[in-house]
Structure formats: structure tokens, C-alpha cells
Protein backbone atom coordinates (compact mmCIF):
# COMPACT_ATOMS: atom_id res chain seq x y z
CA UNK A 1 25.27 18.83 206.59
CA UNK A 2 28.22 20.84 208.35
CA UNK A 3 28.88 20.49 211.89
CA UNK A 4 30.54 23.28 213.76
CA UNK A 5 32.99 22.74 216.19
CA UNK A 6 31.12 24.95 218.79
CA UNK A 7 29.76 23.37 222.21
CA UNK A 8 26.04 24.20 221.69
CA UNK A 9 24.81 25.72 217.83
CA UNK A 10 21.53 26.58 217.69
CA UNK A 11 20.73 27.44 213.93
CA UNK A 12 17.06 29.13 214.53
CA UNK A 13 14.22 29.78 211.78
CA UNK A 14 11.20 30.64 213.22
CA UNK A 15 12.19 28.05 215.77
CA UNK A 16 12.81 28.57 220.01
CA UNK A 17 15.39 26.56 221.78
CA UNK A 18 16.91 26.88 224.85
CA UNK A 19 19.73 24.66 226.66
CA UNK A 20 21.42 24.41 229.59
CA UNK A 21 24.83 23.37 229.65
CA UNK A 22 26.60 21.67 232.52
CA UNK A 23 29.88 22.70 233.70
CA UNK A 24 31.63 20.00 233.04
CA UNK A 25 32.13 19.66 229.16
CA UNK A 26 28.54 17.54 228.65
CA UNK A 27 27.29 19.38 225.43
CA UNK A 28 24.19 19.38 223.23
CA UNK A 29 24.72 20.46 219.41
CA UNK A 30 22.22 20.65 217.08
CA UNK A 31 21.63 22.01 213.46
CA UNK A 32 18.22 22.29 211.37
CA UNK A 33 17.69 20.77 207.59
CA UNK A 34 14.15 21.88 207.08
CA UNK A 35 11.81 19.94 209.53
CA UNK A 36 14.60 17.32 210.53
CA UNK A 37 17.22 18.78 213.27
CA UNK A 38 20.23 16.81 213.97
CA UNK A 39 21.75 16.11 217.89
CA UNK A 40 24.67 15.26 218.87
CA UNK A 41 25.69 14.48 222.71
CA UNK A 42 29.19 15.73 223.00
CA UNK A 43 31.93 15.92 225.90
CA UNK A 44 35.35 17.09 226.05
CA UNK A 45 37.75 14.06 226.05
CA UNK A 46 40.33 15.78 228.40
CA UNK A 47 37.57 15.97 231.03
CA UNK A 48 35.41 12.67 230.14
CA UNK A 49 38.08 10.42 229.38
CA UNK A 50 35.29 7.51 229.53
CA UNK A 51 32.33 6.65 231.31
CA UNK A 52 28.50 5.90 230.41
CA UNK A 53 26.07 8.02 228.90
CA UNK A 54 22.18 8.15 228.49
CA UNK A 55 20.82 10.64 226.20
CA UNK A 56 16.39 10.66 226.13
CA UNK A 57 14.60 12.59 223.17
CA UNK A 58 11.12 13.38 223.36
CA UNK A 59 9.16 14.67 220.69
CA UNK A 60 6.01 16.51 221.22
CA UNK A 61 3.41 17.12 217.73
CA UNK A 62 -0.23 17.68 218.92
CA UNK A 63 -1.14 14.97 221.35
CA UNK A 64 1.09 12.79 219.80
CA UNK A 65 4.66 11.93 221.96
CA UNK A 66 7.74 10.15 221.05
CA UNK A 67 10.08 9.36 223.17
CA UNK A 68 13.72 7.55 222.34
CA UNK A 69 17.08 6.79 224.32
CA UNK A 70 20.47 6.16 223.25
CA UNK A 71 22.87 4.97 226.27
CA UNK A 72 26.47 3.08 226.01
CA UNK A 73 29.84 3.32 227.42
CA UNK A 74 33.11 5.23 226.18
CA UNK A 75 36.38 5.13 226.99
CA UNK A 76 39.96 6.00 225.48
CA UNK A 77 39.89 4.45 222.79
CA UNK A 78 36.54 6.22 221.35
CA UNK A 79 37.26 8.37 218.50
CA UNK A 80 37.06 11.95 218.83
CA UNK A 81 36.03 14.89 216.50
CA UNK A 82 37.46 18.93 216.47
CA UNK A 83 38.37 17.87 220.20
CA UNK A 84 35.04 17.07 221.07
CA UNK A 85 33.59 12.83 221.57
CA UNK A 86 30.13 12.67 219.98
CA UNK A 87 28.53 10.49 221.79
CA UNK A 88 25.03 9.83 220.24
CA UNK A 89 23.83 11.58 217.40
CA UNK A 90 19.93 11.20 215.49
CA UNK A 91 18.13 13.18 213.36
CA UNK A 92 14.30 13.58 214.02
CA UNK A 93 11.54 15.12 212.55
CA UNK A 94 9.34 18.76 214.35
CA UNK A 95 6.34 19.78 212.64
CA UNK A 96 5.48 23.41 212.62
CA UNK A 97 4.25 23.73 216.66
CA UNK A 98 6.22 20.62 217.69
CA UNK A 99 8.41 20.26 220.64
CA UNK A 100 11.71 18.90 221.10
CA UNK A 101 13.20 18.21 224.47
CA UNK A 102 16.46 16.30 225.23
CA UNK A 103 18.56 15.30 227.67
CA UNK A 104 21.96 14.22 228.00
CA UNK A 105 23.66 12.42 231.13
CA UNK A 106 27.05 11.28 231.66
CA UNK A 107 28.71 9.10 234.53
CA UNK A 108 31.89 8.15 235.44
CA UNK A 109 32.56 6.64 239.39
CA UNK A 110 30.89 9.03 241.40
CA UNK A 111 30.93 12.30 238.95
CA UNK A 112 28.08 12.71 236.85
CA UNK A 113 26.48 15.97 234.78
CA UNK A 114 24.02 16.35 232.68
CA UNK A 115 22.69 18.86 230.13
CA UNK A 116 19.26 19.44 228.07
CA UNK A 117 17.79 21.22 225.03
CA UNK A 118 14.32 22.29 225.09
CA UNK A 119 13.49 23.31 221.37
CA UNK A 120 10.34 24.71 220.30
CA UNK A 121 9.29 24.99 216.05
């Protein structure tokens, strides 16, 4: 699977997502394989250069809901990719009618932003 190095990549097939981006570098990517689509919580180092995250996922199929968080700390020393840190990254599975909503926060001191993807198959 090939990650671009754009801030938000929305590859759509019979699929619906929209996102909001925050203004500060906090960045949702995401790419399809079939029924499985790939996140990644991204910000831009030279902006970020550490802090805490929290990024929620939850999935929507019928009546049935999942919901799952990833949250941690970052700093310097993270490793970064095509100028971009990934933060958190999963893969999850949409059914045909299934929803997809995430959100991703980030904190450092007394700045924090946040951005979400609302993805509909």
C-alpha cells in the first residue's frame, strides 16, 4: 500500500468522506484496499515539535458500533516521514453502508487542535 505525501488523500469508490482540517498542521490521511481503509494521524514536525495526541475511531455497520483510541506522547526524537510525524495509524474494516468517523487531537502546553474525518461507504 502507497502512502502519499499529501496532508489529507481521500481515494473514493463509491465511498463519501469529508474532513476538516485544523490550521495548525494536525492531518488525517487515509487510503482504501477494498473494504479495509488505512488512517494515519499526521502533524508537521516544524509546528508540533512534541506533545500528546488522542486519536478516537468509530465505526458504524447497522446497529452495530465500534469504537477505538490510540493516544501517546511525541517529541524530537520521533521519527518522521516525507516531512510529516505519523502519529497513529490502523487499518479497519466498512461494509457497504458503514460509517467511519475519526478524530484526531493534539496538545502541547496550552495549544491544542484537532481535526476529523467523517467517511461514509
Amino acid at each position: 500500500m502507497k502512502m502519499f505525501p499529501t496532508l489529507l488523500l481521500f481515494a473514493l469508490s463509491a465511498a463519501q468522506a469529508s474532513a476538516t482540517p485544523s490550521s495548525e498542521s494536525c492531518s488525517l490521511r487515509m487510503s482504501e484496499d477494498g473494504n479495509f481503509v488505512t488512517l494515519q494521524g499526521v502533524v508537521d514536525p516544524q509546528i508540533w515539535p512534541r506533545g500528546t495526541y488522542d486519536m478516537t475511531m468509530e465505526v458504524q455497520q447497522g446497529s452495530n458500533k465500534s469504537l477505538s483510541r490510540q493516544a501517546g506522547a511525541f517529541g524530537e526524537d520521533s521519527a518522521s516521514t516525507d516531512g510529516f510525524l505519523v502519529l497513529s495509524s490502523t487499518t479497519v474494516y466498512v461494509a457497504d453502508g458503514g460509517r467511519l468517523t475519526v478524530t484526531l487531537s493534539i496538545e502541547d502546553g496550552n495549544r491544542n487542535a484537532s481535526c476529523s474525518l467523517d467517511y461514509e461507504r
